[in-house]
Protein backbone atom coordinates (compact mmCIF):
# COMPACT_ATOMS: atom_id res chain seq x y z
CA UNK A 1 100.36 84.93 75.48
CA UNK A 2 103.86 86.54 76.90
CA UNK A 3 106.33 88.42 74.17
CA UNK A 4 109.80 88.60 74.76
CA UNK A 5 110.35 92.86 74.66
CA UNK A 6 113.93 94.01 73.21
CA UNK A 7 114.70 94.90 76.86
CA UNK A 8 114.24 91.96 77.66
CA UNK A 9 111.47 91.97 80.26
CA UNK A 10 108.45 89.37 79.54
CA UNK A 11 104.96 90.54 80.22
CA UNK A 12 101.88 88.65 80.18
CA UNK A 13 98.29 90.31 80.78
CA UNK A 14 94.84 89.58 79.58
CA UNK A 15 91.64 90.59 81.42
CA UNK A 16 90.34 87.56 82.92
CA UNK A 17 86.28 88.74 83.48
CA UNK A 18 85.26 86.11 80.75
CA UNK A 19 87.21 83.32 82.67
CA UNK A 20 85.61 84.57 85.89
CA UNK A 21 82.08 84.91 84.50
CA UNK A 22 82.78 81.34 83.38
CA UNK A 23 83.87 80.34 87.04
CA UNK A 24 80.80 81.77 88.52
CA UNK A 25 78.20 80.61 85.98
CA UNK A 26 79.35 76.93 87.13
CA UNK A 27 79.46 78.02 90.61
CA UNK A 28 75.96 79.48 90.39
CA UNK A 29 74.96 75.92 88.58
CA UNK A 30 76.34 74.04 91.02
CA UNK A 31 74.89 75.88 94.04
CA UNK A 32 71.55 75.45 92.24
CA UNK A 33 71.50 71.48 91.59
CA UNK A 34 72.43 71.45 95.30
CA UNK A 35 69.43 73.40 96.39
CA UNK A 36 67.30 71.75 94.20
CA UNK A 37 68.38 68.42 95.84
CA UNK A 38 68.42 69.87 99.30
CA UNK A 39 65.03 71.34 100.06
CA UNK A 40 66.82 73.06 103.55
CA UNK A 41 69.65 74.38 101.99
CA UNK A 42 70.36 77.68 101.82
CA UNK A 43 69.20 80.04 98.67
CA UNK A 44 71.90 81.26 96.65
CA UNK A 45 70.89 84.63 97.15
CA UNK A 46 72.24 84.76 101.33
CA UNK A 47 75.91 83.36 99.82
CA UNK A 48 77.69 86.19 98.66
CA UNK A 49 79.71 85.22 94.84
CA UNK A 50 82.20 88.40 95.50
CA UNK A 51 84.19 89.14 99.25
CA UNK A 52 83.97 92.91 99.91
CA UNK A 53 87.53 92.20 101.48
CA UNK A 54 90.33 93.64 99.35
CA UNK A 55 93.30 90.95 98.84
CA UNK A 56 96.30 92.18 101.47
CA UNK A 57 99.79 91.69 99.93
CA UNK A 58 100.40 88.56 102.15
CA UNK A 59 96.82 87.61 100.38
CA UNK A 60 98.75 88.30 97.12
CA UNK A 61 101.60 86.23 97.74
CA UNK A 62 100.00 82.81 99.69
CA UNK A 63 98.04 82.86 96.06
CA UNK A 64 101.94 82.79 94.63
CA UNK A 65 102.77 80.47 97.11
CA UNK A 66 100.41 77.58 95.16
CA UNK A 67 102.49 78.03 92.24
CA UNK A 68 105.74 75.27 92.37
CA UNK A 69 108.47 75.19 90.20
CA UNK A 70 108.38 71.81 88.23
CA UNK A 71 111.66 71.36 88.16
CA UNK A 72 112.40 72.18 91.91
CA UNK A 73 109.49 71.41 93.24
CA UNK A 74 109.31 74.51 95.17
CA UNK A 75 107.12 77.57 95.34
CA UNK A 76 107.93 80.72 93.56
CA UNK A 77 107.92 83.03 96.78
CA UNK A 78 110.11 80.60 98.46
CA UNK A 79 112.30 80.36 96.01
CA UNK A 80 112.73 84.25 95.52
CA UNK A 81 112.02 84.52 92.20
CA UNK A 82 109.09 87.06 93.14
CA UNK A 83 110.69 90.43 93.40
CA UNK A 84 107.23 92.59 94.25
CA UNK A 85 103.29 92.26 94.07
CA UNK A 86 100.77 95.39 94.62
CA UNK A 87 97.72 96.41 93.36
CA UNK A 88 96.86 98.79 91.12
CA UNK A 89 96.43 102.51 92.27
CA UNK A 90 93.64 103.33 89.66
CA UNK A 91 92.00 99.98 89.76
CA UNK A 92 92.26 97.69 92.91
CA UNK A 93 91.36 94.66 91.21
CA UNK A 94 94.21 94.54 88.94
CA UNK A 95 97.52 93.51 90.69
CA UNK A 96 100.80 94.14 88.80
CA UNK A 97 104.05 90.90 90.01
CA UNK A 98 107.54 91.73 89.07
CA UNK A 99 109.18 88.19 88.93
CA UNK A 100 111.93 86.43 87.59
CA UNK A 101 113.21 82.63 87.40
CA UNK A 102 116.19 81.12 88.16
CA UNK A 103 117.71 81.08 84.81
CA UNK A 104 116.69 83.05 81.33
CA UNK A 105 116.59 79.89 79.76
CA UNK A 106 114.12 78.04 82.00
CA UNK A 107 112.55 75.39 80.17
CA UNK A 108 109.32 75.47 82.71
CA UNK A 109 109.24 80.04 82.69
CA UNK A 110 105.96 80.36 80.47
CA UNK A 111 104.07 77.65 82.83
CA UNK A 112 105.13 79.44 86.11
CA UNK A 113 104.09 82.86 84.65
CA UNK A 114 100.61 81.56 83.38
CA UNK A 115 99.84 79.75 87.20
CA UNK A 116 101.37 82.87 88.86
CA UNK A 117 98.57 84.82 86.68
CA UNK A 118 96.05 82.25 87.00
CA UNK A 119 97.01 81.79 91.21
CA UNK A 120 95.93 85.77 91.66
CA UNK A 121 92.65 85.53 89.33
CA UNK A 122 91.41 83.21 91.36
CA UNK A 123 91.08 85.44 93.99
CA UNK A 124 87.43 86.67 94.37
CA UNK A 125 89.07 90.65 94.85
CA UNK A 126 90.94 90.12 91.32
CA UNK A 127 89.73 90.68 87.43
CA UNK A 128 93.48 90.65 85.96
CA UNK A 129 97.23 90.34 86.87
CA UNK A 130 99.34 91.05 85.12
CA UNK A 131 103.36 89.37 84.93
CA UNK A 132 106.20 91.01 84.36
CA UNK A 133 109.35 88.92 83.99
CA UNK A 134 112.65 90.89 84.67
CA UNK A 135 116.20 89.08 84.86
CA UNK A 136 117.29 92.19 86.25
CA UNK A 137 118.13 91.75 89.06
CA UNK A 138 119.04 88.19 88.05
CA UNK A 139 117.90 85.38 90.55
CA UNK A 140 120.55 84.01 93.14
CA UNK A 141 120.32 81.08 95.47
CA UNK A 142 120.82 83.82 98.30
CA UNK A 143 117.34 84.74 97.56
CA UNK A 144 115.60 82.01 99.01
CA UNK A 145 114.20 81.70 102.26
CA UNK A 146 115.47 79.10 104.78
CA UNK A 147 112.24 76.76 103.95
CA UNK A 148 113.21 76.32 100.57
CA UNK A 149 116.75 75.60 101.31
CA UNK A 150 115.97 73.01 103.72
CA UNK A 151 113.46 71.62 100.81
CA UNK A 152 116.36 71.89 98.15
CA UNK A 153 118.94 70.03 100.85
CA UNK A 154 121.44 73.72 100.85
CA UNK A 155 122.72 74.38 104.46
């Protein structure tokens, strides 16, 4: 999954459309059984799988905002450990997340970086992300927004 890189930068990327054809084939099953058992319900056909709307970076980073540290029990943006997120220039459905965690040592940093990844590819507008984990610049509490102070009980 992630491999630690001599400079010391972590980065974790794997095409997801298997996963997603996965997701859709039960979505597809499930919207079937229901119109089976519903004879008004509305074909599958009229209820678009795929969003023509393209994610916007606030998009991006409320999907980042799902993922909470275990051990804080705060979310990643919140917490600052989330130092950029943007989409590819080539390829619009791939998004590229610098991001750290609080220590280089953290004990929960391969689960945060797998739901960070996971977080984006469930977006209907995304196919991969990919994680880069960077402890420079390394993670302060100054980064933190005021929510996630007043979560963490720092005034």
């Amino acid at each position: 999954m992630s491999e630690i890189e001599p400079a010391g930068e972590t980065e974790v990327s794997s095409s997801a459309p298997a996963a997603v054809a996965a997701h859709t084939g039960d979505a597809v099953e499930t919207q079937t059984a229901a119109s089976v058992d519903a004879s008004d319900a509305q074909p599958a056909a009229e209820t678009p799988a795929v969003s023509d709307k393209r994610s916007s970076e606030l998009d991006l980073l409320a999907a980042l905002k799902q993922v909470i540290d275990p051990e804080l029990m705060v979310n990643i943006v919140d917490l600052g450990l989330v130092y950029s997120v943007a989409q590819d220039a080539e390829n619009d459905r791939r998004v590229a997340v610098e991001m750290t965690l609080t220590s280089p040592a953290c004990p929960a940093g391969p689960q945060i970086v797998q739901q960070a990844k996971m977080a984006l590819e469930r977006l209907n507008d995304v196919d991969e992300a990919k994680i880069t984990l960077t402890m420079s610049p390394p993670w302060t509490p100054d980064r933190m927004t005021d929510d996630a102070k007043d979560q963490l009980g720092i005034f």
